[in-house]
C-alpha atoms as a PDB file:
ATOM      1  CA  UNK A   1       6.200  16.677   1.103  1.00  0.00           C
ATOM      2  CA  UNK A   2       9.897  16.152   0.751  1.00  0.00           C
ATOM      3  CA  UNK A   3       9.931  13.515   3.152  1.00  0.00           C
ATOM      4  CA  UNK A   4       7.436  11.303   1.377  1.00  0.00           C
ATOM      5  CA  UNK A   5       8.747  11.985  -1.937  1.00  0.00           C
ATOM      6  CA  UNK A   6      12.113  11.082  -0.536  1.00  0.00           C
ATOM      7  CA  UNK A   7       9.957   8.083   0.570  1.00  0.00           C
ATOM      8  CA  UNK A   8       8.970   6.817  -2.829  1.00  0.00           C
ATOM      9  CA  UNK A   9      12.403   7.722  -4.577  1.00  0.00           C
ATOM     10  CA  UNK A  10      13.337   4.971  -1.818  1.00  0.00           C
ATOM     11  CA  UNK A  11      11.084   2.899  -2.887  1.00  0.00           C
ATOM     12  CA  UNK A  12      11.499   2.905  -6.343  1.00  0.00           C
ATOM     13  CA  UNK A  13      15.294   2.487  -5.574  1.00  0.00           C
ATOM     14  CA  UNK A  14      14.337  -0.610  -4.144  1.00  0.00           C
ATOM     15  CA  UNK A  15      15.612   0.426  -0.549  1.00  0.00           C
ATOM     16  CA  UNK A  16      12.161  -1.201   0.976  1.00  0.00           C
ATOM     17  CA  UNK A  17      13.319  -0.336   4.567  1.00  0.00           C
ATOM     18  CA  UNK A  18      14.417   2.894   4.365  1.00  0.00           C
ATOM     19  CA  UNK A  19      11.234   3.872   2.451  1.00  0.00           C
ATOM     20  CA  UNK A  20       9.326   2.699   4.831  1.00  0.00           C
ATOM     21  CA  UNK A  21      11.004   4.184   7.498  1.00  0.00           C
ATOM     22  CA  UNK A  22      10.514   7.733   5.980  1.00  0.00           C
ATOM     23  CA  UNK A  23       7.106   6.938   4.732  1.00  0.00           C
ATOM     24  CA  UNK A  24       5.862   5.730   8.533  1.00  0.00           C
ATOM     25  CA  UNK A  25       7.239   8.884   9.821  1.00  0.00           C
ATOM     26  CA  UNK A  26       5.125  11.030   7.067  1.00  0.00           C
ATOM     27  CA  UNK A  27       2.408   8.512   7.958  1.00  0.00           C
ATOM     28  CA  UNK A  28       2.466   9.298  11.809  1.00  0.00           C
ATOM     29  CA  UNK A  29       2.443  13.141  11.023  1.00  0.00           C
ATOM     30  CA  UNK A  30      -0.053  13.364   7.948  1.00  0.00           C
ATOM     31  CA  UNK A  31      -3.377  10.647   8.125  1.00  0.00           C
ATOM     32  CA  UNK A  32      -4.432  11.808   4.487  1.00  0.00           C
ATOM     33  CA  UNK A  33      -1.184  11.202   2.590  1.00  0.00           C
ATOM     34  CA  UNK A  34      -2.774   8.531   0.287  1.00  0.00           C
ATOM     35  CA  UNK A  35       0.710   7.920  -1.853  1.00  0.00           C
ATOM     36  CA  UNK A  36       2.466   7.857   1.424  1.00  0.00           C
ATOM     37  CA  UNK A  37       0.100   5.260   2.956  1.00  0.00           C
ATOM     38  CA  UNK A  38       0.287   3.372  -0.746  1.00  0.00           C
ATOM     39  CA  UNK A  39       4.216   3.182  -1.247  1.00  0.00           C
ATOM     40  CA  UNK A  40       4.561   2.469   2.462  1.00  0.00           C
ATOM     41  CA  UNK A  41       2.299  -0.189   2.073  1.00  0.00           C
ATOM     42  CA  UNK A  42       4.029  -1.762  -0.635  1.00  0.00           C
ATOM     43  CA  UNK A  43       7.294  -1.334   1.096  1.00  0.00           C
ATOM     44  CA  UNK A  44       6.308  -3.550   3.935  1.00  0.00           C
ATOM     45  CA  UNK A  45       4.865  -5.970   1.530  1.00  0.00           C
ATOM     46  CA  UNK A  46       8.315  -6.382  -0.234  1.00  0.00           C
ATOM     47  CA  UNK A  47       9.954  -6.622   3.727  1.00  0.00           C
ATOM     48  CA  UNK A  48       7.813  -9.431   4.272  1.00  0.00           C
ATOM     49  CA  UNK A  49       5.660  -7.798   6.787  1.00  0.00           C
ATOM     50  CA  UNK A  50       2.272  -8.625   5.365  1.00  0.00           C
ATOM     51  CA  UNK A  51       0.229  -7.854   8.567  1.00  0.00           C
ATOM     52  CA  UNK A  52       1.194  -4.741   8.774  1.00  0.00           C
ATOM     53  CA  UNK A  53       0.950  -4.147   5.160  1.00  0.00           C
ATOM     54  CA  UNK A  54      -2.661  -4.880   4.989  1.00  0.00           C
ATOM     55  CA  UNK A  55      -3.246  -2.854   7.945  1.00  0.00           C
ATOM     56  CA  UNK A  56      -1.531  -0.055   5.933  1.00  0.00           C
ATOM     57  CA  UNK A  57      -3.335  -0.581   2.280  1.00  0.00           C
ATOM     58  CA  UNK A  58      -6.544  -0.722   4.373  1.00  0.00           C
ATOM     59  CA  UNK A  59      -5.700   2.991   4.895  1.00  0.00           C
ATOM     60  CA  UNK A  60      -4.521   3.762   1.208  1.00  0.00           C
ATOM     61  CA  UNK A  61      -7.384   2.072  -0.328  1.00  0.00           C
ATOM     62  CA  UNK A  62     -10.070   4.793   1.597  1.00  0.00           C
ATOM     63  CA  UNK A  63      -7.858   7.446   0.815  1.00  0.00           C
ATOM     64  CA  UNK A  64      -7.227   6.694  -2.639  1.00  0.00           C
ATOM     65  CA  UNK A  65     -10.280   4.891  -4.087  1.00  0.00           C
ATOM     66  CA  UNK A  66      -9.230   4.907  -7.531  1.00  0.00           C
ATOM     67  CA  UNK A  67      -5.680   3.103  -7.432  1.00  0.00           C
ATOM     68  CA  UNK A  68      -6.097  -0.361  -8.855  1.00  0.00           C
ATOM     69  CA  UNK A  69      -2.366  -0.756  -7.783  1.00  0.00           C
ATOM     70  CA  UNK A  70      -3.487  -0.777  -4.067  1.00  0.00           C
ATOM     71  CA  UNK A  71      -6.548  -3.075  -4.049  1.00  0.00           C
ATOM     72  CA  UNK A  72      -4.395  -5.827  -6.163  1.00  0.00           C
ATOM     73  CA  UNK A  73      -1.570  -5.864  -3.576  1.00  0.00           C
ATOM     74  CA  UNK A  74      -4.611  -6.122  -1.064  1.00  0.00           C
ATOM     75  CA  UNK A  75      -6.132  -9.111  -2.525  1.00  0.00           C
ATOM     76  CA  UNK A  76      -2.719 -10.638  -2.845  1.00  0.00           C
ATOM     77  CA  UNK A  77      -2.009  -9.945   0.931  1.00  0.00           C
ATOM     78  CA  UNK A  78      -5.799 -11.271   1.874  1.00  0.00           C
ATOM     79  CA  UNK A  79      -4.930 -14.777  -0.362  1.00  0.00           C
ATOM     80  CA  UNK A  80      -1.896 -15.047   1.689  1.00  0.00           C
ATOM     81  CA  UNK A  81      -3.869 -14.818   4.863  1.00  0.00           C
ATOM     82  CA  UNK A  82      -6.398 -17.354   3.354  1.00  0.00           C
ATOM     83  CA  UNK A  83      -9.387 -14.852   3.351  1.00  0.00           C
ATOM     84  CA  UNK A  84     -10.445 -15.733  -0.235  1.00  0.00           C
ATOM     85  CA  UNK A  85     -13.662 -14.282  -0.607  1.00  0.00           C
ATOM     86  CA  UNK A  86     -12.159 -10.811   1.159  1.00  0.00           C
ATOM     87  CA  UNK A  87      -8.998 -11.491  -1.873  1.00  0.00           C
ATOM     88  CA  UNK A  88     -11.448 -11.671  -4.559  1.00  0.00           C
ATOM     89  CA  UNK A  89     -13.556  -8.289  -3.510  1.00  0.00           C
ATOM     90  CA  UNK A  90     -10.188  -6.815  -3.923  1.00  0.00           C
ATOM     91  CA  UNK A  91      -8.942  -8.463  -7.297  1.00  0.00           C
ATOM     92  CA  UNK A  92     -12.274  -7.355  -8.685  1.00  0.00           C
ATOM     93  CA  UNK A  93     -12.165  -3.606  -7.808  1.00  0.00           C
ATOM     94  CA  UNK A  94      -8.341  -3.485  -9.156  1.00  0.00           C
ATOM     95  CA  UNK A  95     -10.036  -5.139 -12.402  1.00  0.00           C
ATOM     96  CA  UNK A  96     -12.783  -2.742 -12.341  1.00  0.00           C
ATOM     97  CA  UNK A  97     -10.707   0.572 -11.815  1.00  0.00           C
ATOM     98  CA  UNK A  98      -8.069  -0.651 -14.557  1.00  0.00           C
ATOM     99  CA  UNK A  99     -10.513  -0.907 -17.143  1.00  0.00           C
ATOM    100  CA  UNK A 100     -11.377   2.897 -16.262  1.00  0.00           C
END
């Protein structure tokens, strides 16, 4: 728990690589840590590594169904790869879950 909060404090910091570093470590040792998955996620995102980013949100999104935050930067990740229709699913669910 301290590690991944340490994780997001990174994060929020703006210190994308050494979140991420802390968060794939918390990652590795705990599969059902949706925030961690989600904030490491984003942290890759901001580092420019969008492959592994997606692969990471993929993750988030099943353990945390509800957070809008996570299927937006998914569709944003799936327009960058050019899979529009697989974007739009996304953008739509983020829509859907913000409205409550």
């Amino acid at each position: 728990m301290v590690r991944a909060s340490l994780g997001i404090l990174h994060f929020r910091r703006g210190l994308y690589a050494v979140a991420e570093a802390d968060l794939a470590w918390v990652c590795d040792r705990d599969e059902s840590n949706g925030p961690a998955f989600y904030y490491r996620g984003e942290a890759l995102n901001r580092l420019g590594r969008y492959d592994e980013a997606m692969q990471v949100l993929e993750r988030a999104i099943v353990l945390q169904p509800h957070n809008a935050k996570a299927f937006y930067t998914l569709g944003h990740l799936y327009d960058r790869k050019h899979m529009g229709q697989d974007a739009a699913i996304m953008y739509r669910r983020a829509r859907e879950l913000s409205r409550g």
